[in-house]
C-alpha atoms as a PDB file:
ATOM      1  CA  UNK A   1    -117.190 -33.673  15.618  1.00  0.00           C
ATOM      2  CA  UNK A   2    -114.217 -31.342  17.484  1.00  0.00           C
ATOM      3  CA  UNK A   3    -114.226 -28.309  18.497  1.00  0.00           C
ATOM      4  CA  UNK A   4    -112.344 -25.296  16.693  1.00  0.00           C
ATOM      5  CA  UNK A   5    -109.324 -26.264  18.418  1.00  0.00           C
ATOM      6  CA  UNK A   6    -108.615 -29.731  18.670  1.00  0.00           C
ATOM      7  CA  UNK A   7    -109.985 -30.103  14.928  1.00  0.00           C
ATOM      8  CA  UNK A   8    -107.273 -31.693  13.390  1.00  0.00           C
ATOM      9  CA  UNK A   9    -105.844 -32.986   9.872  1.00  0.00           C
ATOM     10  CA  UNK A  10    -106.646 -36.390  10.871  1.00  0.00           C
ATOM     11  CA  UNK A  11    -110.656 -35.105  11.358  1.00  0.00           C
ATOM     12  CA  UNK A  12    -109.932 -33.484   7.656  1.00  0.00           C
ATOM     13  CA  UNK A  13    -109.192 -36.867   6.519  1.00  0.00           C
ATOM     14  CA  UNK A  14    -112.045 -38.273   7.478  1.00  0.00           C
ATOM     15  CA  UNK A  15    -114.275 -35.824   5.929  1.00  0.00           C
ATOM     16  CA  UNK A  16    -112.455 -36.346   2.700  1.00  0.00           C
ATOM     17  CA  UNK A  17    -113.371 -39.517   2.496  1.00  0.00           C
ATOM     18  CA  UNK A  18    -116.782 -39.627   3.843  1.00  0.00           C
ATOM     19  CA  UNK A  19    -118.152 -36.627   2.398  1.00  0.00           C
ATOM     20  CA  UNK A  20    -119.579 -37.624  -0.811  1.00  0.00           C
ATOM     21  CA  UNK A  21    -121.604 -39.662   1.087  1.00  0.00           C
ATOM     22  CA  UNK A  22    -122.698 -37.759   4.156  1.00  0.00           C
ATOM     23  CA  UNK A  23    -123.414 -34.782   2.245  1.00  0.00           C
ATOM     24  CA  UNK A  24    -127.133 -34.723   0.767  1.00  0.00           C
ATOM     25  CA  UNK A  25    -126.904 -34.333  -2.671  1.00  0.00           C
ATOM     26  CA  UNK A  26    -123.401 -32.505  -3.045  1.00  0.00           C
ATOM     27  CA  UNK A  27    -123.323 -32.830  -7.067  1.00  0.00           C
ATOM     28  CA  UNK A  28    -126.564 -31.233  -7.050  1.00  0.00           C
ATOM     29  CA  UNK A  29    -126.167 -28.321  -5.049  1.00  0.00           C
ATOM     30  CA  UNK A  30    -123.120 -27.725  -7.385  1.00  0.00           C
ATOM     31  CA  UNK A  31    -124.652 -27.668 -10.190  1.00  0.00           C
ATOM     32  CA  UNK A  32    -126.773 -25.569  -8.858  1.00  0.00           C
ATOM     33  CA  UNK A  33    -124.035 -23.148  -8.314  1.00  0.00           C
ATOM     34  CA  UNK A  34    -122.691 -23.579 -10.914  1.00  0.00           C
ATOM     35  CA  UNK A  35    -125.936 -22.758 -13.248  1.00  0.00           C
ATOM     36  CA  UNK A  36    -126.683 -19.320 -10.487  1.00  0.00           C
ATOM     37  CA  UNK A  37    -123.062 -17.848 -11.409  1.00  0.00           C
ATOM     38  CA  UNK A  38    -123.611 -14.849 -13.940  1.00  0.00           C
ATOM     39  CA  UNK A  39    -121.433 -15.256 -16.396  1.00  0.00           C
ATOM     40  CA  UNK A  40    -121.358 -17.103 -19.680  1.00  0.00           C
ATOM     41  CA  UNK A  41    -119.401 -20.397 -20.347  1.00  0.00           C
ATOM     42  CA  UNK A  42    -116.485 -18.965 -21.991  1.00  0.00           C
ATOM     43  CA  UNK A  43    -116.475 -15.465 -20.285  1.00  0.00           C
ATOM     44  CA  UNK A  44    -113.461 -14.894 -18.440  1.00  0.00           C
ATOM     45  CA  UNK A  45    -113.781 -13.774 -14.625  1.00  0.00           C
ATOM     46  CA  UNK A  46    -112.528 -14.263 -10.922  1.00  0.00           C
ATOM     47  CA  UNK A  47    -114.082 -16.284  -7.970  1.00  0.00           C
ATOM     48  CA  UNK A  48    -113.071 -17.354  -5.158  1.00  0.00           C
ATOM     49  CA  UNK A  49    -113.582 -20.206  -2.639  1.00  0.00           C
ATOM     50  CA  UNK A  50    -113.995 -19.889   0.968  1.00  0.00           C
ATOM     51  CA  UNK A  51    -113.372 -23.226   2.852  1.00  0.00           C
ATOM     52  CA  UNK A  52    -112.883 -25.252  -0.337  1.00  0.00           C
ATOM     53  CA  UNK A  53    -112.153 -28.675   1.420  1.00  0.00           C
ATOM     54  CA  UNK A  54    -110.612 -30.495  -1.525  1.00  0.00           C
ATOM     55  CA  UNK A  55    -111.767 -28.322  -4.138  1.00  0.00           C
ATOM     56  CA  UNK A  56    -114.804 -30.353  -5.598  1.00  0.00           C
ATOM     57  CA  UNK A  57    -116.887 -27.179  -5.583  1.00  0.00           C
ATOM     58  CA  UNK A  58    -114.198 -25.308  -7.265  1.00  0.00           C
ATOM     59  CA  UNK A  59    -113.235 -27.875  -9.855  1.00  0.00           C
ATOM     60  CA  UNK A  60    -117.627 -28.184 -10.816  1.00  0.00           C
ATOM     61  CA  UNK A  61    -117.197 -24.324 -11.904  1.00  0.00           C
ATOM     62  CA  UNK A  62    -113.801 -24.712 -13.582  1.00  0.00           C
ATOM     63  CA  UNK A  63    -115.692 -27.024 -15.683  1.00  0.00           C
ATOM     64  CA  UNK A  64    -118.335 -25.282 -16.446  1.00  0.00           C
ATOM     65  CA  UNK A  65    -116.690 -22.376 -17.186  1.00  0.00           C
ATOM     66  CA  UNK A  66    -113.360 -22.583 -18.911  1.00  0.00           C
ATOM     67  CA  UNK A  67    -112.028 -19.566 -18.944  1.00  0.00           C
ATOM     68  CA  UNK A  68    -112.763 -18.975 -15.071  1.00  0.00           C
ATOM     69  CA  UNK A  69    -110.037 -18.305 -12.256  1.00  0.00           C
ATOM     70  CA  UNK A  70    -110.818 -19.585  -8.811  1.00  0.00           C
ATOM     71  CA  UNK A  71    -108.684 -18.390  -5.635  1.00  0.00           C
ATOM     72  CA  UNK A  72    -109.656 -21.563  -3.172  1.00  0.00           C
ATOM     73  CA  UNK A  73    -109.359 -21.038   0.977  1.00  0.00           C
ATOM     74  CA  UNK A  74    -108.791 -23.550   2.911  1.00  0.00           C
ATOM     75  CA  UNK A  75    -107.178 -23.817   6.959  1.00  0.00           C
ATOM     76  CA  UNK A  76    -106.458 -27.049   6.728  1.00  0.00           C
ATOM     77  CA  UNK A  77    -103.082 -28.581   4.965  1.00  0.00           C
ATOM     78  CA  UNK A  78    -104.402 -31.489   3.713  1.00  0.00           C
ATOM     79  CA  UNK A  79    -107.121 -30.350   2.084  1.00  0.00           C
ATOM     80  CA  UNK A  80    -105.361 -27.679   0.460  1.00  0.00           C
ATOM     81  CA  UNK A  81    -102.959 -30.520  -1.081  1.00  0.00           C
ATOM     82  CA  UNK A  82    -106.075 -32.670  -1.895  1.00  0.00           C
ATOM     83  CA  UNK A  83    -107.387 -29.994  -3.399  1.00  0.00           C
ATOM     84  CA  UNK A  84    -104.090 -29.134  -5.717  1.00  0.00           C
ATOM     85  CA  UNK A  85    -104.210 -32.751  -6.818  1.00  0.00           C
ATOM     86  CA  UNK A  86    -107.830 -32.764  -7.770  1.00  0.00           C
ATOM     87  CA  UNK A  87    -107.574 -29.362  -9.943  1.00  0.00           C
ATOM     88  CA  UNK A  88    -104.213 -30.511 -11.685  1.00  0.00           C
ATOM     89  CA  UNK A  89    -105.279 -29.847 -14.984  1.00  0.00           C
ATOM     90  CA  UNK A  90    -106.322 -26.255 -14.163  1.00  0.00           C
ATOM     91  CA  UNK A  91    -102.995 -25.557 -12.239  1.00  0.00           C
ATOM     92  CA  UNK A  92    -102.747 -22.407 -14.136  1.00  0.00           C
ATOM     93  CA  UNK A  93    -106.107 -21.160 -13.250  1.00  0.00           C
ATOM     94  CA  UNK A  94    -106.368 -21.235  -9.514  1.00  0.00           C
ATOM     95  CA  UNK A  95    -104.044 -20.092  -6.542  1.00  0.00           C
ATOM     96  CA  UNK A  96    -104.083 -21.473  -3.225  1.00  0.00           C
ATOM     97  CA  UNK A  97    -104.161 -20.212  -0.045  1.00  0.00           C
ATOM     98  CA  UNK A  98    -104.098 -21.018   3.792  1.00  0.00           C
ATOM     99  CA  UNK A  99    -106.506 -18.871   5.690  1.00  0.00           C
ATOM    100  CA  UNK A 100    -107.930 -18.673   8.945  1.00  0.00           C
ATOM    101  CA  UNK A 101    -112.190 -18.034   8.892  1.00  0.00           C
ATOM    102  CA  UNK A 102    -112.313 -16.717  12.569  1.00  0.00           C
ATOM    103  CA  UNK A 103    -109.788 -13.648  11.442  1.00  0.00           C
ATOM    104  CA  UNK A 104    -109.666 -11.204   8.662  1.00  0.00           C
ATOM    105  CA  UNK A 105    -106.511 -10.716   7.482  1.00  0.00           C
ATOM    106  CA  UNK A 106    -107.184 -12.479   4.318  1.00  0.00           C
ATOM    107  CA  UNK A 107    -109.691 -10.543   3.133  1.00  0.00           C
ATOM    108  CA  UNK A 108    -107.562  -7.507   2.866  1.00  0.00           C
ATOM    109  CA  UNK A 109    -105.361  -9.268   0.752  1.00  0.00           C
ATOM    110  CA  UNK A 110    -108.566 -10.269  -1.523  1.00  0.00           C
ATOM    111  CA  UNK A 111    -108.715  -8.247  -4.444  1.00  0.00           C
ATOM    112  CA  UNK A 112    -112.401  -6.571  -5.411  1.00  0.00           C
ATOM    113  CA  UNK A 113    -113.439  -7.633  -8.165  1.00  0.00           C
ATOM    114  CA  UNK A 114    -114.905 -10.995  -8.231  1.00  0.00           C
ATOM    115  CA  UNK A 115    -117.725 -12.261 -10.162  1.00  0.00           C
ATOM    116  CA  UNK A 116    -118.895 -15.155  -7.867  1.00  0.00           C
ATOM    117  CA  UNK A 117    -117.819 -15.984  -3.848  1.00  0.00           C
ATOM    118  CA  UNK A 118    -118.915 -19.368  -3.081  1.00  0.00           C
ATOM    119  CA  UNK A 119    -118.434 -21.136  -0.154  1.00  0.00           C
ATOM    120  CA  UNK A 120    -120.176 -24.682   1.161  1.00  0.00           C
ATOM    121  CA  UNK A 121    -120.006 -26.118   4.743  1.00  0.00           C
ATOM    122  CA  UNK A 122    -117.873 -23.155   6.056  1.00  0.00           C
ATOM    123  CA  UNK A 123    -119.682 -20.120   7.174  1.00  0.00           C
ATOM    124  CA  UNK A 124    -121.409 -21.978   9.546  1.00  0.00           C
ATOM    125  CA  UNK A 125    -118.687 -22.299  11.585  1.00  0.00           C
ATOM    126  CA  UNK A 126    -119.137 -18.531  12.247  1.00  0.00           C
ATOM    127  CA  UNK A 127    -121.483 -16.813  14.974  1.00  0.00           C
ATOM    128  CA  UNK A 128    -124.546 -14.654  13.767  1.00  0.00           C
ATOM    129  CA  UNK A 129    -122.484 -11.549  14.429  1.00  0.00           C
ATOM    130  CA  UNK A 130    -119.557 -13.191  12.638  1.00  0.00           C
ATOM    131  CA  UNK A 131    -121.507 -14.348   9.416  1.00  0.00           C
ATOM    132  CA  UNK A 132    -123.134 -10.703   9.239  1.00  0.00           C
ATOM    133  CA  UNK A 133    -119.764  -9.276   9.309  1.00  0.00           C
ATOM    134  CA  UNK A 134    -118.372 -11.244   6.813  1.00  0.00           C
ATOM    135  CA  UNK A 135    -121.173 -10.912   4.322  1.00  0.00           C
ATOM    136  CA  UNK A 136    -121.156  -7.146   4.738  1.00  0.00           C
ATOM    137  CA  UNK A 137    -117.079  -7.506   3.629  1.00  0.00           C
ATOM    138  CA  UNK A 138    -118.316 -10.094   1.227  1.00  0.00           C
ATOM    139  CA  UNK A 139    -119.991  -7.553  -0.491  1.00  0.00           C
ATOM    140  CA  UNK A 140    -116.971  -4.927  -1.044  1.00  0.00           C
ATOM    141  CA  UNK A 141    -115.106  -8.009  -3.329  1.00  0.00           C
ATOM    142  CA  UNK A 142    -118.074  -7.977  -5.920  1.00  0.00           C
ATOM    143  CA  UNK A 143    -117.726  -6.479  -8.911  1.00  0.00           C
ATOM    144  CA  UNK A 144    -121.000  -5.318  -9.731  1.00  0.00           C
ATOM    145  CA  UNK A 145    -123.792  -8.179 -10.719  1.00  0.00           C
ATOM    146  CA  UNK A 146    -121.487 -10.246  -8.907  1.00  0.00           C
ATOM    147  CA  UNK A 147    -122.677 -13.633  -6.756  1.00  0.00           C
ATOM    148  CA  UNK A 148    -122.503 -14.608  -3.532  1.00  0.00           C
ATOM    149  CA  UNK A 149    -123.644 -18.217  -3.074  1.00  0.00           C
ATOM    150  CA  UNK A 150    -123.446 -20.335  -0.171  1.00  0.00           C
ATOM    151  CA  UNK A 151    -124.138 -23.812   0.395  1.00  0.00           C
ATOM    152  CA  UNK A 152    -124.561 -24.692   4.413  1.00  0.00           C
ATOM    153  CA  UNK A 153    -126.029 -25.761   7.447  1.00  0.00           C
ATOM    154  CA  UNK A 154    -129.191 -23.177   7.940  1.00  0.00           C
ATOM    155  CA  UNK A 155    -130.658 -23.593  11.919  1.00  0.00           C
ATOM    156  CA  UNK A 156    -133.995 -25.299  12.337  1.00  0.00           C
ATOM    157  CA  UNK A 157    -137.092 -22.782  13.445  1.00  0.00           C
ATOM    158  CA  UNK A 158    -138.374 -25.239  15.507  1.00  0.00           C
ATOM    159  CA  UNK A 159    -137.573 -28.289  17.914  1.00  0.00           C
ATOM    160  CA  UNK A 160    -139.899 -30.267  14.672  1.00  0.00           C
ATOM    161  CA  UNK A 161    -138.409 -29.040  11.832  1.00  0.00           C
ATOM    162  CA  UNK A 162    -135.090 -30.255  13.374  1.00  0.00           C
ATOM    163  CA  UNK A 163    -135.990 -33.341  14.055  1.00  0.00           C
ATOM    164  CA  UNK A 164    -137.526 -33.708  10.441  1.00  0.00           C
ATOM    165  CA  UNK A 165    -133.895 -32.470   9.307  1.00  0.00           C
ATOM    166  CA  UNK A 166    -132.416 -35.543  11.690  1.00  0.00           C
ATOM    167  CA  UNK A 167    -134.870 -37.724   9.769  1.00  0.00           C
ATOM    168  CA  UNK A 168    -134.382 -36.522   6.533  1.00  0.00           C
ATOM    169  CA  UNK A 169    -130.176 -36.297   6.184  1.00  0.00           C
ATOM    170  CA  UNK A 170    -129.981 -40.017   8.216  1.00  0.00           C
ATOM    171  CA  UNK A 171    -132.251 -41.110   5.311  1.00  0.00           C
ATOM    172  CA  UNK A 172    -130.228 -39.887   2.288  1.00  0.00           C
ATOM    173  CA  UNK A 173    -126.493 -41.127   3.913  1.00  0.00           C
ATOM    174  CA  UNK A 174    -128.133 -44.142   4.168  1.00  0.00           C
ATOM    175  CA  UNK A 175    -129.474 -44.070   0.779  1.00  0.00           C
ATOM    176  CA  UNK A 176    -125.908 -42.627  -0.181  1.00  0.00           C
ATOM    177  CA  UNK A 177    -123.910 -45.366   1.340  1.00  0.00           C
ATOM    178  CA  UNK A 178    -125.900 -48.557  -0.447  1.00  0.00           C
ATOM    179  CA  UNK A 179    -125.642 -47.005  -3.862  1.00  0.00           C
ATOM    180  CA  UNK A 180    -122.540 -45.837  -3.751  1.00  0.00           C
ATOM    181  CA  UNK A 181    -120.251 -48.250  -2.027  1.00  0.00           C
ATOM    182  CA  UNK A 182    -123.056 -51.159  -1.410  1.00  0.00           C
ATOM    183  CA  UNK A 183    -122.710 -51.115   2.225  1.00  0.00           C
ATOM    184  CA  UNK A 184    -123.878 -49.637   4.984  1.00  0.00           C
ATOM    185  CA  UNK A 185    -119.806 -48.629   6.586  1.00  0.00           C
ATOM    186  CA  UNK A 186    -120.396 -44.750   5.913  1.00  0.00           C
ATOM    187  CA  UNK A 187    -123.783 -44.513   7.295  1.00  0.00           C
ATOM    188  CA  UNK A 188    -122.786 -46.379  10.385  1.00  0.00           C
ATOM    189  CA  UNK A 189    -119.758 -43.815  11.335  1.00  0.00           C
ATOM    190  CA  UNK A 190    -122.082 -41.085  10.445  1.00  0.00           C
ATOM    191  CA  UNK A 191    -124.088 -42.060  13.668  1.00  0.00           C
ATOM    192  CA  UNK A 192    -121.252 -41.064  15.616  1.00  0.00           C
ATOM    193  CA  UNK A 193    -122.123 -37.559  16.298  1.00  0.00           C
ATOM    194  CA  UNK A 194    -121.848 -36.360  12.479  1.00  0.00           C
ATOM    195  CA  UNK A 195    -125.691 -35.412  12.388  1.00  0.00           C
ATOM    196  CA  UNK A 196    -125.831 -32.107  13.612  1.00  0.00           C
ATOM    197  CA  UNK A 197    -129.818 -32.148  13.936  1.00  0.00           C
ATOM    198  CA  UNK A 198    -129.920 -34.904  15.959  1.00  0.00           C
ATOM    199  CA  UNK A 199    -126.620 -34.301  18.305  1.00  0.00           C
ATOM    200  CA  UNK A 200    -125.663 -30.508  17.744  1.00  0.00           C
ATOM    201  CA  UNK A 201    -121.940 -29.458  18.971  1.00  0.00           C
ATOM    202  CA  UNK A 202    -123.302 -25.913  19.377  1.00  0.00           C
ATOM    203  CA  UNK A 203    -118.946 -25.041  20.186  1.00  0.00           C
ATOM    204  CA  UNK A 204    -118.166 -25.859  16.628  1.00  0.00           C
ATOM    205  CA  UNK A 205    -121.596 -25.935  14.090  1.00  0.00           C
ATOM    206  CA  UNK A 206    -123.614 -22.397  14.696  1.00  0.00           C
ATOM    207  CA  UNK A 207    -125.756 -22.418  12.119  1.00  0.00           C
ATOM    208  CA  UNK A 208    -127.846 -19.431  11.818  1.00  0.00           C
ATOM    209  CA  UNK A 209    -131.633 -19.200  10.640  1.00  0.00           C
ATOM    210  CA  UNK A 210    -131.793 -19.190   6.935  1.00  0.00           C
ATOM    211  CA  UNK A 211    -134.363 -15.916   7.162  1.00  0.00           C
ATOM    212  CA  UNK A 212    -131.883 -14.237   9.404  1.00  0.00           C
ATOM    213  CA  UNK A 213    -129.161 -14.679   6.703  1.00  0.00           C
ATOM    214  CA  UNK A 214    -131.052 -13.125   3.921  1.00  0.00           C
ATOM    215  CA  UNK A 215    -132.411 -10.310   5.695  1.00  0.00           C
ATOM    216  CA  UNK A 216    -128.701  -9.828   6.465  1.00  0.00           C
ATOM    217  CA  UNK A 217    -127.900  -9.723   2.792  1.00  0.00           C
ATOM    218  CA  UNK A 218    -131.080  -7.676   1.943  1.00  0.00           C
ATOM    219  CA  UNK A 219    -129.822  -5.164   4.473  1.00  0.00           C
ATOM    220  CA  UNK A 220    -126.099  -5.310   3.386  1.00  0.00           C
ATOM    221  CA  UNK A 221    -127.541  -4.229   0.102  1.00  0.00           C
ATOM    222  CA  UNK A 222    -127.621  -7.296  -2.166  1.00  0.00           C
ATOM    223  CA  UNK A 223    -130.442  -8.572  -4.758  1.00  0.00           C
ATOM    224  CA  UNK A 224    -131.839 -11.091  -6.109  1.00  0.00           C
ATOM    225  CA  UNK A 225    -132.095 -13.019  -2.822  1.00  0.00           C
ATOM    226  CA  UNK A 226    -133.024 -16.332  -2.225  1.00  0.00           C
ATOM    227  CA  UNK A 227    -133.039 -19.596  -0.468  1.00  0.00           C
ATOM    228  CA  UNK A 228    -132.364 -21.696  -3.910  1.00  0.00           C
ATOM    229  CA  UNK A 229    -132.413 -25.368  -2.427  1.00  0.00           C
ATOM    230  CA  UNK A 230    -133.003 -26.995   0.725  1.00  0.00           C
ATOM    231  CA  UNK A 231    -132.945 -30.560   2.090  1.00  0.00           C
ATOM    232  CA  UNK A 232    -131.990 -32.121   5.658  1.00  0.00           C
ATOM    233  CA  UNK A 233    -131.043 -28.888   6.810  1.00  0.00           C
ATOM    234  CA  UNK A 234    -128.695 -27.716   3.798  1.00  0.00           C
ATOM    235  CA  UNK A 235    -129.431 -24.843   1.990  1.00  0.00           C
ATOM    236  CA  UNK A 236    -128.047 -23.462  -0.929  1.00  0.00           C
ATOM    237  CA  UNK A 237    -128.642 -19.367  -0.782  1.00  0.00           C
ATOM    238  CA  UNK A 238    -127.179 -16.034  -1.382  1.00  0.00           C
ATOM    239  CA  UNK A 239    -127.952 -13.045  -3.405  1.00  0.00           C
ATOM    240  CA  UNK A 240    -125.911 -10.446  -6.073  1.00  0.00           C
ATOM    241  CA  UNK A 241    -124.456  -6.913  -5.602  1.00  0.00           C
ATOM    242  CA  UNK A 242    -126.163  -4.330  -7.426  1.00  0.00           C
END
């Protein structure tokens, strides 16, 4: 993969179109979300999306819960356009908007009351003092009993458990690619470099250790913590403010 700055809309392109195969499980760990947010299915309230790619995440909520309104983040162009195409029907219940991760102007402009803050395959992008940073801010845009759930890259413990992780995510694109498209195209770019356990590009992915991250959002003050799914080295976790 490239680094932060030669990543470019042509690299976005190609995650759009491989990523419903190279991510384990994506519909799952939705759901999952989807099920964790506290709220009922036809309360109204506010989320947001950090790094919402092209707005699958976003459009799994919007269906579970009608009356929600989703502000989705993205830094790249094209995926903010995929996204607008793939929400259509809920054009009047989500806004938009170009951000940069590595700054923090946008939050500022983030109002405070949100019932859920979701983000998947973003935060990683972030250093440990970054993520703990953000999470703290994180926190402030809650309303109270308010989610923050994040699915993402969590860093291996040891040299075995990474390795495992290698094993284990080659094994389900594989898996992914036969059943989905009957041949074996998406696994076989996926060898090139895409499996971060097996060929990290420690300039772009920084994953951080999953117990590091909750301790972070036990000390930040949040509840309810957990790690509530993990396979190949993806882990869906977060916690609620108070």
């Amino acid at each position: 993969m490239s680094d932060r700055e030669t990543w470019s809309e042509d690299d976005s392109q190609k995650f759009m179109e491989l990523s419903d195969l190279v991510v384990p499980s994506r519909e799952e760990q939705a759901r999952l979300i989807c099920d964790l947010i506290p709220a009922e299915p036809g309360e109204h309230f506010m989320g947001v999306d950090i790094g919402c790619g092209e707005g699958k995440l976003s459009k799994a909520i919007l269906e579970r819960y009608a009356e929600a309104q989703m502000t989705l983040l993205d830094g790249s162009e094209s995926m903010l356009t995929r996204a607008a195409e793939n929400l259509g029907e809920y054009a009047y219940q989500i806004d938009l908007r170009a951000f940069d991760l590595f700054q923090t102007d946008w939050l500022d402009e983030l109002p405070r009351r949100f019932r859920c803050i979701v983000s998947s395959l973003a935060i990683h992008h972030l250093d440990d003092a970054g993520k703990r940073a953000l999470f703290a801010r994180l926190f402030e845009h809650l309303a109270p009993g308010g989610a923050l759930l994040i699915a993402d890259l969590v860093h291996p413990p040891t040299e075995q458990v990474a390795d495992a992780w290698a094993n284990e995510w080659d094994r389900d694109v594989r898996e992914q690619s036969l059943a989905r498209t009957g041949s074996l195209h998406a696994f076989e770019l996926f060898q090139d470099g895409w499996n971060h356990y097996r060929t990290p590009d420690v300039e772009f992915d920084m994953p951080s250790l999953l117990s590091d991250q909750l301790r972070w959002l036990e000390e930040i003050g949040f509840t309810g913590i957990g790690c509530f799914w993990l396979r190949a080295g993806h882990a869906v976790y977060g916690g609620y403010k108070p």
